[in-house]
Protein backbone atom coordinates (compact mmCIF):
# COMPACT_ATOMS: atom_id res chain seq x y z
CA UNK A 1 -63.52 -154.30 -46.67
CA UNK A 2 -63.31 -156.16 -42.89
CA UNK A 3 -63.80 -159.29 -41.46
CA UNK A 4 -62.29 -161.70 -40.03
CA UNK A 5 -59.93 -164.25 -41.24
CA UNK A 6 -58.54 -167.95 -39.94
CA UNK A 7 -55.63 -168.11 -42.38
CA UNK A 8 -52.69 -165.13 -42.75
CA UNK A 9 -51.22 -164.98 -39.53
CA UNK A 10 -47.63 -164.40 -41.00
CA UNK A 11 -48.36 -161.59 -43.30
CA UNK A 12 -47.78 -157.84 -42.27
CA UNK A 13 -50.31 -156.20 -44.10
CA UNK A 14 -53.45 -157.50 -45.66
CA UNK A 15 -54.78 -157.88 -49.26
CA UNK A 16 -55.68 -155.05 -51.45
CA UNK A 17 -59.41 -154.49 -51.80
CA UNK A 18 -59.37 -155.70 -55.24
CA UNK A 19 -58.12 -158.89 -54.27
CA UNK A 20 -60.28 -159.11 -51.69
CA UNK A 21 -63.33 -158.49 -54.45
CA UNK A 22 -62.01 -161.20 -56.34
CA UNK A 23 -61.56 -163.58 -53.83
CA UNK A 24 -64.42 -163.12 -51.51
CA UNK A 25 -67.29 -166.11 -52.03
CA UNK A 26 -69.87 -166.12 -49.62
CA UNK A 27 -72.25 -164.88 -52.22
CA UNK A 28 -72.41 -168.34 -53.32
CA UNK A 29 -70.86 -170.65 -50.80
CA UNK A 30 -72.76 -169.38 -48.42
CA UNK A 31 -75.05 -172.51 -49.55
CA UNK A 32 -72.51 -174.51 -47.99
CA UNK A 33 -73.54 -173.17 -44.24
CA UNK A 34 -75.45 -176.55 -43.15
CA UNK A 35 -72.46 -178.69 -44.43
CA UNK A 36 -70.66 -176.11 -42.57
CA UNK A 37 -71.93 -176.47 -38.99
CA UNK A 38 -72.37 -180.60 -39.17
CA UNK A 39 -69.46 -181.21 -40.02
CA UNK A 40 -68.15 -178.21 -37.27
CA UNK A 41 -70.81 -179.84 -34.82
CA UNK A 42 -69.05 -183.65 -35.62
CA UNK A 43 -65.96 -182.33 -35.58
CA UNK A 44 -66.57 -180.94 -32.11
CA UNK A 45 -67.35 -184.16 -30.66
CA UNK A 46 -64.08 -185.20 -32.30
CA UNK A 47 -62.26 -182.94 -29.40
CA UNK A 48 -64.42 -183.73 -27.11
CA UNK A 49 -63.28 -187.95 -27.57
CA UNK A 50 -59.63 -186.70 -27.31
CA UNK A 51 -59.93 -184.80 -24.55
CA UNK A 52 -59.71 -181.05 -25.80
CA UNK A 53 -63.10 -179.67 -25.74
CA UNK A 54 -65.21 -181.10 -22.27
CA UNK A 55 -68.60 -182.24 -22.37
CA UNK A 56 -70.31 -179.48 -21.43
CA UNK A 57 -68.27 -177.10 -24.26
CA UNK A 58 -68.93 -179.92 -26.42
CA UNK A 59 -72.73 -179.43 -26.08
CA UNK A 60 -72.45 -175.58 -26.13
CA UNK A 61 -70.56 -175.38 -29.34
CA UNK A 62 -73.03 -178.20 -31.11
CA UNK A 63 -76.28 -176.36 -29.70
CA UNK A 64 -74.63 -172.88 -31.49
CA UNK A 65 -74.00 -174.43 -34.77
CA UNK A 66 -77.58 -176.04 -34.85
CA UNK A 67 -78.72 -172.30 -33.94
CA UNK A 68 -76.77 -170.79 -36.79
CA UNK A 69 -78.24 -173.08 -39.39
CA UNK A 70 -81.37 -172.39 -38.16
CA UNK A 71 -81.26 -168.62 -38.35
CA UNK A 72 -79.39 -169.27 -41.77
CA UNK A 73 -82.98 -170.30 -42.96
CA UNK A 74 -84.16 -166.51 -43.12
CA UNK A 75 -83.80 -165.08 -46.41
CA UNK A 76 -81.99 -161.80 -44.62
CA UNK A 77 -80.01 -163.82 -42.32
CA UNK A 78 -76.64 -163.45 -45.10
CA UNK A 79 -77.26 -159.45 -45.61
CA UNK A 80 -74.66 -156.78 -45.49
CA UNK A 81 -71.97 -159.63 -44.08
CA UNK A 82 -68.47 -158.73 -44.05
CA UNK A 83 -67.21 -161.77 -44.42
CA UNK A 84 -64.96 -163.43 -47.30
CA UNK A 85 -66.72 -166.71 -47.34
CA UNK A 86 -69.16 -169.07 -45.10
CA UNK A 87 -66.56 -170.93 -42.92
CA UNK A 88 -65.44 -167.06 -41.66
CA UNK A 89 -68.95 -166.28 -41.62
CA UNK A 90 -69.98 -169.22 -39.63
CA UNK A 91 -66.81 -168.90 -37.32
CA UNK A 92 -68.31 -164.84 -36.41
CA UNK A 93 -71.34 -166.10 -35.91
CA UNK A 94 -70.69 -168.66 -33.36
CA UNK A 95 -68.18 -166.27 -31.81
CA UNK A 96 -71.15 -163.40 -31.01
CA UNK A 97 -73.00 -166.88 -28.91
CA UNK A 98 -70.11 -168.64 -27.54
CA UNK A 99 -67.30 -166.11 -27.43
CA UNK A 100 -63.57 -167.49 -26.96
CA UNK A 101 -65.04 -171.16 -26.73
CA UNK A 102 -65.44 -170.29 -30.71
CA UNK A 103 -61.17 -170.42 -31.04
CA UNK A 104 -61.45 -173.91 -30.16
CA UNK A 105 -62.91 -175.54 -33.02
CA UNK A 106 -60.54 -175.14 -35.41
CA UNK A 107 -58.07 -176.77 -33.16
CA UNK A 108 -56.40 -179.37 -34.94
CA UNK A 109 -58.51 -178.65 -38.28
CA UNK A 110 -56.78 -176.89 -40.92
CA UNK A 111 -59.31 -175.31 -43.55
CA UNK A 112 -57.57 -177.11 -46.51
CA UNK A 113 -59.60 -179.80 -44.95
CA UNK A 114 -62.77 -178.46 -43.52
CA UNK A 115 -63.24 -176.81 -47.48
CA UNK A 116 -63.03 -180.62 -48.08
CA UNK A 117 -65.53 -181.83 -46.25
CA UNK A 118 -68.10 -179.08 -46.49
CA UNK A 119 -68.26 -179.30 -50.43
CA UNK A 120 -68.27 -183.44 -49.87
CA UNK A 121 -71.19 -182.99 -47.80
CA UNK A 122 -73.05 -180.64 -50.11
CA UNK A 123 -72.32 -182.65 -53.50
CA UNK A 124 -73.33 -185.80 -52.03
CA UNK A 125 -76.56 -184.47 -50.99
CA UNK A 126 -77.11 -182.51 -54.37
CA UNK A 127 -76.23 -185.95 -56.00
CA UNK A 128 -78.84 -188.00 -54.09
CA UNK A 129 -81.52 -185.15 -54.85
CA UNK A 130 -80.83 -185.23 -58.51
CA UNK A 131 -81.44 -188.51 -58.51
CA UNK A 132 -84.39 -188.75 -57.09
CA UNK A 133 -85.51 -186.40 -59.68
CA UNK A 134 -84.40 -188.60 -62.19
CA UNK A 135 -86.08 -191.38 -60.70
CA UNK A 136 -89.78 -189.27 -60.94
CA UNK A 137 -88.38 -188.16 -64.51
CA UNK A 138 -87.52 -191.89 -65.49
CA UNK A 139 -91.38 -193.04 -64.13
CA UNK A 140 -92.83 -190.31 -66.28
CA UNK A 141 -91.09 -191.51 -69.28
CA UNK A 142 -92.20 -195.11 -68.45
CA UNK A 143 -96.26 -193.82 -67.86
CA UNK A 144 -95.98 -191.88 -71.42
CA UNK A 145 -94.72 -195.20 -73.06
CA UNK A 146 -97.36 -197.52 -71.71
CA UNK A 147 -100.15 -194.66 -72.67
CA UNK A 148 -99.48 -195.05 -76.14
CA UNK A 149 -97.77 -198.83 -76.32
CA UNK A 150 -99.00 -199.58 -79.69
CA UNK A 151 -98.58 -196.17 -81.82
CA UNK A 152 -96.29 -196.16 -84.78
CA UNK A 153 -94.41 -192.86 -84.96
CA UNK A 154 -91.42 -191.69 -87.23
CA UNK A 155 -88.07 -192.35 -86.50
CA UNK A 156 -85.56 -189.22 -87.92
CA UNK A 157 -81.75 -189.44 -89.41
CA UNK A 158 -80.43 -185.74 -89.83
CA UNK A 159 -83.95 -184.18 -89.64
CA UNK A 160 -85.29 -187.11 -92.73
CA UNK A 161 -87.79 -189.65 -91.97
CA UNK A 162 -85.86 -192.93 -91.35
CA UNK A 163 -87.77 -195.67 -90.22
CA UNK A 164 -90.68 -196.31 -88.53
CA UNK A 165 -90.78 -196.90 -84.53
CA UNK A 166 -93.02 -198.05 -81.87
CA UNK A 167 -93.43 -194.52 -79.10
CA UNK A 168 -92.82 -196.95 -76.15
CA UNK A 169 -89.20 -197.44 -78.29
CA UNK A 170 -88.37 -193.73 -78.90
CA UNK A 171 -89.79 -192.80 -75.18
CA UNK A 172 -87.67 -195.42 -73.18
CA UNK A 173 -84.55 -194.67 -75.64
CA UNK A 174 -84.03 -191.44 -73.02
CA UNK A 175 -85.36 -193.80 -69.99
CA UNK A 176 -81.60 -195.58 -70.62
CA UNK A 177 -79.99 -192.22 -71.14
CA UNK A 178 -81.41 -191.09 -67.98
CA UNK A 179 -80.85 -194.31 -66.31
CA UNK A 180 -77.25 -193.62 -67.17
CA UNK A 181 -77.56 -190.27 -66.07
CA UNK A 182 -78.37 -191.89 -63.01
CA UNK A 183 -75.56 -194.19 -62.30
CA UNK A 184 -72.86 -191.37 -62.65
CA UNK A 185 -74.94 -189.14 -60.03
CA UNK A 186 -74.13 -192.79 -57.93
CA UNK A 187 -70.54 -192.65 -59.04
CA UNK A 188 -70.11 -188.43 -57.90
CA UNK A 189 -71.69 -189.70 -55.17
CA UNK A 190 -69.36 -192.58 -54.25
CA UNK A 191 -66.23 -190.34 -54.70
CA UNK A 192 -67.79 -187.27 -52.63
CA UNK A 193 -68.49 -189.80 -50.16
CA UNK A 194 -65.19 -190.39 -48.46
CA UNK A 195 -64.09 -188.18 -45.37
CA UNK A 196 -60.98 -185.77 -45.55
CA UNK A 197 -61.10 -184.53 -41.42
CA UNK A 198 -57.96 -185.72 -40.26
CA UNK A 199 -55.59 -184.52 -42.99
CA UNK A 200 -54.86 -181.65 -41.55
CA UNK A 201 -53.36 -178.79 -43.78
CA UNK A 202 -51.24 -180.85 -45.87
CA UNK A 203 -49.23 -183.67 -43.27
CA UNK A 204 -52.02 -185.03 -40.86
CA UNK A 205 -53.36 -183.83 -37.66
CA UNK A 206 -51.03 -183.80 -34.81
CA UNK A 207 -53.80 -185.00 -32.27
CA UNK A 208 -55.14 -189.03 -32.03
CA UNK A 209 -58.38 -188.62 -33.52
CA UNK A 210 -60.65 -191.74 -34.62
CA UNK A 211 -61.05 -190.66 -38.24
CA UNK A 212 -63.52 -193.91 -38.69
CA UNK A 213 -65.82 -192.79 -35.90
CA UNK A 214 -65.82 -189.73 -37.11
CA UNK A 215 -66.96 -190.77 -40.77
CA UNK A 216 -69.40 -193.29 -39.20
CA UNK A 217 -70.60 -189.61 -37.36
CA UNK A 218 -71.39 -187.90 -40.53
CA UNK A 219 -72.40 -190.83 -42.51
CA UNK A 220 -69.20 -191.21 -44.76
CA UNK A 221 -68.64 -194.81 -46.34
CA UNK A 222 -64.87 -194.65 -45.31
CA UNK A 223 -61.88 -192.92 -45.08
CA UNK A 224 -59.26 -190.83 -47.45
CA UNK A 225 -56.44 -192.57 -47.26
CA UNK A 226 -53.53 -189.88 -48.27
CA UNK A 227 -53.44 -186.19 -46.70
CA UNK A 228 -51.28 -184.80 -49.26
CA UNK A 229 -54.01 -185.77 -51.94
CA UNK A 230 -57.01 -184.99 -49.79
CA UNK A 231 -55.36 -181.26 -49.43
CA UNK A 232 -56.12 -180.41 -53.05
CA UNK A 233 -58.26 -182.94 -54.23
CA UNK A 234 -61.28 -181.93 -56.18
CA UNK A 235 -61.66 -184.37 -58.59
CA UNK A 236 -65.43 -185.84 -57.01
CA UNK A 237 -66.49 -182.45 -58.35
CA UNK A 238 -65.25 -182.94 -61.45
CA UNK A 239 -66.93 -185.80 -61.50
CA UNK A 240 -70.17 -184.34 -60.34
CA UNK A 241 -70.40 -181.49 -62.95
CA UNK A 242 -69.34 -183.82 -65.90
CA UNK A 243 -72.73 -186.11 -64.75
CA UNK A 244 -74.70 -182.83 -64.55
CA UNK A 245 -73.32 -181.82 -68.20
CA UNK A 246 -74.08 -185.11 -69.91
CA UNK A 247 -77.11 -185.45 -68.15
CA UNK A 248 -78.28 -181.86 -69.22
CA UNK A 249 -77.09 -182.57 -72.50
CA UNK A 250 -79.70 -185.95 -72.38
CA UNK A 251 -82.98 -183.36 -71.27
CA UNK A 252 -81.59 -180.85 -73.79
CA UNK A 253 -82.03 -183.28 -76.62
CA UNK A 254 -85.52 -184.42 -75.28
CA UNK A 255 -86.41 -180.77 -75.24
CA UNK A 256 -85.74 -180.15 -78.74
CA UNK A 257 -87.49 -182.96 -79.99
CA UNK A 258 -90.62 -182.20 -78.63
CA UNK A 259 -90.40 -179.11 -79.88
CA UNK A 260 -89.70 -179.84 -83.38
CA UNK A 261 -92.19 -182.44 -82.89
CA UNK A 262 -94.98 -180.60 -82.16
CA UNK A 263 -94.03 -177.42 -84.78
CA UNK A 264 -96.44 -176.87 -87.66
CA UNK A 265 -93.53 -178.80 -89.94
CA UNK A 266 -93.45 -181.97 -88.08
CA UNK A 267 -96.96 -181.86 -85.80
CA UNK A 268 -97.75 -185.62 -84.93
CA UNK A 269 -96.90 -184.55 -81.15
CA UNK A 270 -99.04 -181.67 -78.97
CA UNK A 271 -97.67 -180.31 -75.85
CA UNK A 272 -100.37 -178.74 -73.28
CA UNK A 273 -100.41 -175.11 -72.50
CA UNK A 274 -98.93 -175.56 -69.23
CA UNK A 275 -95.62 -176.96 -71.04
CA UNK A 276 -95.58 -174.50 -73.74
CA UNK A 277 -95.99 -171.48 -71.74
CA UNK A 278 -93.09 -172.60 -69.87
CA UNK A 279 -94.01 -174.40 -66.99
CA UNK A 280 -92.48 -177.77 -65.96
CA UNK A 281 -92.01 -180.59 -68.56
CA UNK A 282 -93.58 -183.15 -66.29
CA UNK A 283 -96.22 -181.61 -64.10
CA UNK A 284 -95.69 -182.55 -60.31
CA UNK A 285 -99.43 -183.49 -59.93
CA UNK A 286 -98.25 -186.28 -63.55
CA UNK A 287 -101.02 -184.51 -65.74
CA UNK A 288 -101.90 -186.80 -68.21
CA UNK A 289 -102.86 -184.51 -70.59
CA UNK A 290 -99.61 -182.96 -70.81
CA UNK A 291 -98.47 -184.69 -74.36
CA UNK A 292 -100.84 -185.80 -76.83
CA UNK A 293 -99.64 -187.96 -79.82
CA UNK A 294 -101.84 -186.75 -82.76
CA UNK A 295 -102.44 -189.93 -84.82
CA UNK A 296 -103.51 -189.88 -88.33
């Protein structure tokens, strides 16, 4: 395997191939390559404030990233690369349209922190985006409760019938899961949602840069505040997969219900054939016939 690399400059000889197997990621980080080039593109104008990049390479290097994300949209555009992941990927790229201007990006940037910021950039959009989902989920739930506000339906302890329950009560009991759901997305979010450029690999960046300009550049609510944590800190996506667990967990449990519901054993509760042949839960177009509470 070849390609090239921006860290190992003090080793001899390079990996074996079956570390480089191992290691290699672009096969799925390569979703990372428009958090990739804005943050390169911000970071550019970074130099350019302190005096290292001029205007005009400035604007060269920012109109080359926003040309590599948009040839990144072609299905093909990732095929046969020999690159180990999307920030060497990226860096080739913009060195076949800008040539040695390309060396100067990474000047002053270390990629402990540019790893940082990309997967910030990508989990704080994946966390508003689930969210939003929710929010269409949540307004589904609320539009099957007020369809059926007044029907009685059995509430279950270990599979027995319990006590009896108003839908509108059982529906809305996974509106406040959800809701829930919601507010740890917010929380992710928060914690993604702090900028890392700056840190450098470990100590700090040896050049003046305006870390608050360039957080206020890429829409980050502040700034990290210790480069020795930032360097391995990965606890926002901690945070983001435990809110993607419990909520999955919450639509899991949903799932099964209306599935035991509406089995010959239980059948007060029809699903359409759009649900049961596997399509979405909740239609896009909000079908109204897509649950049917069989009364009697």
């Amino acid at each position: 395997m070849s390609g090239m690399k921006l860290w190992g400059g003090r080793f001899e000889s390079g990996p074996s191939e079956v570390f480089e197997k191992y290691s290699w990621s672009l096969h799925f980080d390569k979703r990372l390559v428009e958090a990739d080039t804005r943050g390169s593109q911000a970071f550019a104008r970074a130099l350019s404030r302190v005096g290292i990049l001029t205007a005009e390479e400035c604007a060269r290097l920012e109109a080359a990233f926003a040309e590599i994300r948009r040839e990144a949209e072609e299905p093909t555009y990732f095929d046969g690369a020999p690159d180990e992941d999307v920030h060497t990927f990226v860096i080739r790229k913009l060195k076949e349209k800008v040539a040695g201007l390309a060396d100067k990006i990474h000047t002053g940037r270390s990629r402990n922190e540019q790893v940082s910021l990309d997967t910030r950039l990508w989990l704080r959009e994946a966390c508003v985006l689930t969210q939003q989902k929710l929010a269409a989920l949540m307004e589904a739930l609320l539009q099957l409760a007020r369809r059926h506000e007044s029907a009685v339906v059995p509430g279950y302890t270990h599979l027995r019938r319990a006590q009896a329950v108003l839908w509108p009560h059982y529906v809305l009991a996974y509106f406040e899961m959800l809701a829930r759901d919601w507010q740890r997305f917010e929380n992710a979010r928060r914690a993604a949602n702090v900028l890392p450029l700056g840190s450098g690999a470990l100590a700090g960046s040896g050049f003046p840069f305006d870390r608050e300009a360039i957080a206020q550049d890429l829409g980050f609510e502040a700034v990290t505040r210790n480069s020795m944590d930032v360097s391995a800190d990965r606890d926002f996506v901690l945070d983001y997969l435990y809110a993607a667990s419990v909520c999955m967990i919450h639509l899991a449990r949903l799932a099964e219900d209306w599935i035991l519901y509406s089995s010959e054993e239980f059948g007060w509760l029809e699903l359409s054939d759009g649900v049961t042949s596997g399509s979405s839960l909740m239609p896009q177009k909000k079908n109204p016939d897509s649950l049917e509470l069989l009364q009697g």
